[in-house]
N, C-alpha and C. Protein backbone atom coordinates (compact mmCIF):
# COMPACT_ATOMS: atom_id res chain seq x y z
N UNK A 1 101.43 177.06 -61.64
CA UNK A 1 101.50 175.78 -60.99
C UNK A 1 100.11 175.22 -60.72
N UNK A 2 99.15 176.06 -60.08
CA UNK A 2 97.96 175.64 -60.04
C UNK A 2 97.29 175.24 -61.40
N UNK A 3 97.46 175.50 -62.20
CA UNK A 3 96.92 175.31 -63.46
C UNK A 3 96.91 174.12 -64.28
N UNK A 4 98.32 173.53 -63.68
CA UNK A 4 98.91 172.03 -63.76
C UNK A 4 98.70 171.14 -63.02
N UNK A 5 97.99 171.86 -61.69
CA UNK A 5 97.66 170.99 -61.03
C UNK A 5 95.86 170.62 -61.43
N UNK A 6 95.37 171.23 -62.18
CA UNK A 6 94.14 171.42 -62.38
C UNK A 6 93.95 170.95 -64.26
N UNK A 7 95.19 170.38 -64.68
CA UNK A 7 95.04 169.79 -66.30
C UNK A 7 95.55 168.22 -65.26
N UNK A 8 96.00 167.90 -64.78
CA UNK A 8 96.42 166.70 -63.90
C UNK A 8 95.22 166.28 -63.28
N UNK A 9 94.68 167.02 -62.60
CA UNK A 9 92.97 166.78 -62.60
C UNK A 9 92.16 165.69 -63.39
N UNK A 10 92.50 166.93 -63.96
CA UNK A 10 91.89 166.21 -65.57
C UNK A 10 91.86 165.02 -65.96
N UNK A 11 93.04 165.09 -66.32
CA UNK A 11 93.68 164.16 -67.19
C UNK A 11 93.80 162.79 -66.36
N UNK A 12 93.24 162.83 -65.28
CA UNK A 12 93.43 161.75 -64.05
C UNK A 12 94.84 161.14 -63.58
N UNK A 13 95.72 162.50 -63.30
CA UNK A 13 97.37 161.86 -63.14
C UNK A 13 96.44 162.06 -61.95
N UNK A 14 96.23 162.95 -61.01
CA UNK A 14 95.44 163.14 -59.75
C UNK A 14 94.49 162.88 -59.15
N UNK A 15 93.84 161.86 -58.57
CA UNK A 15 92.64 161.82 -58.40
C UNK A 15 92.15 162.27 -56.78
N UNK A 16 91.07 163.33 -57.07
CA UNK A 16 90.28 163.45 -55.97
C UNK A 16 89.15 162.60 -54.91
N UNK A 17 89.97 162.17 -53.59
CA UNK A 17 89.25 161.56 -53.29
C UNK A 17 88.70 162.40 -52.02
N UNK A 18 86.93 161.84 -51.80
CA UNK A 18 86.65 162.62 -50.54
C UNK A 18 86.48 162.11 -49.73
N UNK A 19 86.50 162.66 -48.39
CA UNK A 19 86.44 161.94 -46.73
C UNK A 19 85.13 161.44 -46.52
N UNK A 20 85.40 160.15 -45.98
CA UNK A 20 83.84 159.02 -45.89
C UNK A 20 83.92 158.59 -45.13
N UNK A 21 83.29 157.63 -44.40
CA UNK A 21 83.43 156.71 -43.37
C UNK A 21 84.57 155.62 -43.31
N UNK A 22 84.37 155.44 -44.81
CA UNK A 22 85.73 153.90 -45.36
C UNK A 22 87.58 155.22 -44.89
N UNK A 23 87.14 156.30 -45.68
CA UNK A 23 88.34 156.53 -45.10
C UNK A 23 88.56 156.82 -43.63
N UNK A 24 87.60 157.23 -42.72
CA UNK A 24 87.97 157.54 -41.48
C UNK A 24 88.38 155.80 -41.02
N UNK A 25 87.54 154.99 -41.13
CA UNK A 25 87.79 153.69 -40.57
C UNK A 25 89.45 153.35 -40.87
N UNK A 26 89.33 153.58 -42.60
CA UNK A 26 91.09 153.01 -42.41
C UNK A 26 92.35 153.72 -41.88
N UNK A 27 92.00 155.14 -41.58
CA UNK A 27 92.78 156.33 -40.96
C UNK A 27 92.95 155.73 -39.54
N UNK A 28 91.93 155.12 -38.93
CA UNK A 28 91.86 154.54 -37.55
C UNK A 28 92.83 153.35 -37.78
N UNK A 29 92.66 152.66 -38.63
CA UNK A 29 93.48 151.32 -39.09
C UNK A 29 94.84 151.81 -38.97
N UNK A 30 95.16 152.34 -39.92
CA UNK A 30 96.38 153.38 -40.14
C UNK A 30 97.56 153.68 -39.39
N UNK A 31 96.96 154.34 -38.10
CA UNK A 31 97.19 154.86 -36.68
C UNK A 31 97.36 153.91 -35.96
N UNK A 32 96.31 152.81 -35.50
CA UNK A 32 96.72 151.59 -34.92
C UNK A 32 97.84 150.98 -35.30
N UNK A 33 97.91 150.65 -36.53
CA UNK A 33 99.20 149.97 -36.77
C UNK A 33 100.26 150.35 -37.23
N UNK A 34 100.37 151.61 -36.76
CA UNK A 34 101.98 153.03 -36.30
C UNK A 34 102.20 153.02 -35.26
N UNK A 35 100.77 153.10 -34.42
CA UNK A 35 101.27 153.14 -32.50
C UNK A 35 101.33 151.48 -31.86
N UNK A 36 100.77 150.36 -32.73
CA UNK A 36 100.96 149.30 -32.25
C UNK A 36 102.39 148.85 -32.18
N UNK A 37 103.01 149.22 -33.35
CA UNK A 37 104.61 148.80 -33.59
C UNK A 37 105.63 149.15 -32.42
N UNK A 38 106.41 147.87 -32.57
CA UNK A 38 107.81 148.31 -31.57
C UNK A 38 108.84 148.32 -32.15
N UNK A 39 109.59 149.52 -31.99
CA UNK A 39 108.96 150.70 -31.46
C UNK A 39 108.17 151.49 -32.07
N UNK A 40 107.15 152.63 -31.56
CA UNK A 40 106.33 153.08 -32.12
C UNK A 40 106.36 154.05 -33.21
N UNK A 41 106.07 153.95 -34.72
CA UNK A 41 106.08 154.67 -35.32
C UNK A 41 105.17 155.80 -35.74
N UNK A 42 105.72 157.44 -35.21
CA UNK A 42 105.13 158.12 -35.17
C UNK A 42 104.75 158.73 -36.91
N UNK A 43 103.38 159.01 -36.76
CA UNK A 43 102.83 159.15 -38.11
C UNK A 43 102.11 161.09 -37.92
N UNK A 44 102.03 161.80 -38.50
CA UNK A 44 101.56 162.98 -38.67
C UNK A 44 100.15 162.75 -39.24
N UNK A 45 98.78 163.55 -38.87
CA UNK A 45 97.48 163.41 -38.94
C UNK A 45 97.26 163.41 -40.46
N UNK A 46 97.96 164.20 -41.14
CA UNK A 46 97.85 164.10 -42.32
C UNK A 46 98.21 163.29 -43.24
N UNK A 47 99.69 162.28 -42.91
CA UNK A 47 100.07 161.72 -43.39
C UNK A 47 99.16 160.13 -43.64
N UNK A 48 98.86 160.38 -42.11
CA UNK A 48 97.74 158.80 -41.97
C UNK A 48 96.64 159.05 -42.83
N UNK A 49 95.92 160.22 -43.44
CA UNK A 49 94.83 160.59 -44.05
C UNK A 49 95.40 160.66 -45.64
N UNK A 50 96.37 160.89 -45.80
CA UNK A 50 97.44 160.33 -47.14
C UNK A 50 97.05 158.68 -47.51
N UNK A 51 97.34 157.82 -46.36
CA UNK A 51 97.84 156.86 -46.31
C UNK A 51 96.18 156.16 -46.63
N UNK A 52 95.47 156.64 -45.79
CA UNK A 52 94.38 155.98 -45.87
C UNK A 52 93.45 156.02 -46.79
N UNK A 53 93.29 157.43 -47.27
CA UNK A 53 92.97 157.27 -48.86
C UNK A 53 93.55 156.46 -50.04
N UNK A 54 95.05 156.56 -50.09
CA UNK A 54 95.63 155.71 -50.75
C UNK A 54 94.84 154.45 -50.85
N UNK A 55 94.92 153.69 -49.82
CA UNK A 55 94.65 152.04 -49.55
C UNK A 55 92.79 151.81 -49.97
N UNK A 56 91.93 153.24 -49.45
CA UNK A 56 91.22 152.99 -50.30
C UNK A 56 90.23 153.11 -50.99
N UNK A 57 91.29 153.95 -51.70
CA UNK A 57 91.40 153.99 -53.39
C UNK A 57 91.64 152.70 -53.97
N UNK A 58 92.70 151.92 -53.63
CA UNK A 58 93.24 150.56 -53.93
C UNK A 58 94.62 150.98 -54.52
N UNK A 59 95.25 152.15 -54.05
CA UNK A 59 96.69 152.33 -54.59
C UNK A 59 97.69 151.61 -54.06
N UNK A 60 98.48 151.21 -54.44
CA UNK A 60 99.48 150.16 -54.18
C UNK A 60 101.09 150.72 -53.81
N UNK A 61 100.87 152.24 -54.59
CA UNK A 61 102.45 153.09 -54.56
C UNK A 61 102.42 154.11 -54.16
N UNK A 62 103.20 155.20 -53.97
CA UNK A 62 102.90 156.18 -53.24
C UNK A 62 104.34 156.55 -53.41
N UNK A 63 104.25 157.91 -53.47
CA UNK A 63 105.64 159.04 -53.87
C UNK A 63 105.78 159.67 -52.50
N UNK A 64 106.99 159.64 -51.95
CA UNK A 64 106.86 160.46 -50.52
C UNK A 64 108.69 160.50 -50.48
N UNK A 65 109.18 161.50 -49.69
CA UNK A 65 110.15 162.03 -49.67
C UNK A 65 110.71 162.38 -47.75
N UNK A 66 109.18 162.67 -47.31
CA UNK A 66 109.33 162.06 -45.94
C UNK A 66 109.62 160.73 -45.21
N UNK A 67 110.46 161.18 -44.52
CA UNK A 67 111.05 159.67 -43.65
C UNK A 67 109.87 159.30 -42.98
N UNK A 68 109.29 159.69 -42.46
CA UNK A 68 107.82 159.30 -41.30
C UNK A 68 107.27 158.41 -42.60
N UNK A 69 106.74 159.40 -43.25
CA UNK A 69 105.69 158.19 -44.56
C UNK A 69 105.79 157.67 -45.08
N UNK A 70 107.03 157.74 -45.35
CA UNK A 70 108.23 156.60 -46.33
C UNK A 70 108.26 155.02 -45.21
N UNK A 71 108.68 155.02 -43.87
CA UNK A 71 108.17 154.69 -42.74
C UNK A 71 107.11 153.77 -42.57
N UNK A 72 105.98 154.40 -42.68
CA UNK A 72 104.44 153.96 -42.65
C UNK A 72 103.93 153.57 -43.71
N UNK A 73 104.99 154.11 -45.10
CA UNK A 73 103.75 153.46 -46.32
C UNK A 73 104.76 151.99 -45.92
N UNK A 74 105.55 151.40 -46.37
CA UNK A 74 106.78 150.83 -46.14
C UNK A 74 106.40 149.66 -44.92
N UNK A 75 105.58 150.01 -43.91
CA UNK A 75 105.20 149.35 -43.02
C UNK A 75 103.25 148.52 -43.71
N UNK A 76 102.80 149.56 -44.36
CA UNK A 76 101.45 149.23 -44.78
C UNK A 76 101.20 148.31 -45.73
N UNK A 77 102.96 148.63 -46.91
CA UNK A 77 102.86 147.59 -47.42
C UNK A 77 103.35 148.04 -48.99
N UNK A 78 103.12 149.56 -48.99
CA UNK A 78 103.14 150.35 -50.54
C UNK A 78 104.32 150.38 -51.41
N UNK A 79 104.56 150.25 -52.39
CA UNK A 79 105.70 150.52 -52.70
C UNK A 79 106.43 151.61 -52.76
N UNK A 80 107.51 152.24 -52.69
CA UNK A 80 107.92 153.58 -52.52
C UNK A 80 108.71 154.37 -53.76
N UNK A 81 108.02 155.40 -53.94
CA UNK A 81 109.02 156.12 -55.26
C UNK A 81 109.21 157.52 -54.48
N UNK A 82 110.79 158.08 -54.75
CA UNK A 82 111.12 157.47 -55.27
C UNK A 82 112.17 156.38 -54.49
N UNK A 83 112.78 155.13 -55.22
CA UNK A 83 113.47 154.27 -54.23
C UNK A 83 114.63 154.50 -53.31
């Protein structure tokens, strides 16, 4: 499995992104506008750090199977797979 995850790499189905300032700022973004909502939608630390790389990166979609992130992408704006 790791091995596939590491030709996906590659091959750029995956892309590695690393933690910066742009992502902490939009992780803060993120969070604000989960706990601003009524009612409040609770988001997991990781999920917002999902979310916030996503956005920017400039990804537009996002695969999630969790109700919380399904939730929050859904609220951010992403499209959801699967539907």
């Amino acid at each position: 499995m790791l091995a596939q995850v590491d030709q996906d790499i590659t091959a750029g189905e995956i892309r590695i992104v690393e933690l910066d300032s742009h992502i902490e700022a939009e992780f803060n973004a993120v969070m604000a506008a989960c706990y601003r909502r009524t009612p409040t939608l609770p988001i997991r630390t990781f999920d917002a750090l999902h979310l916030a790389s996503a956005r920017v990166s400039g990804e537009t979609e996002i695969v999630a199977t969790d109700n919380r992130l399904r939730d929050a992408g859904k609220l951010l704006g992403f499209s959801l797979f699967p539907v």
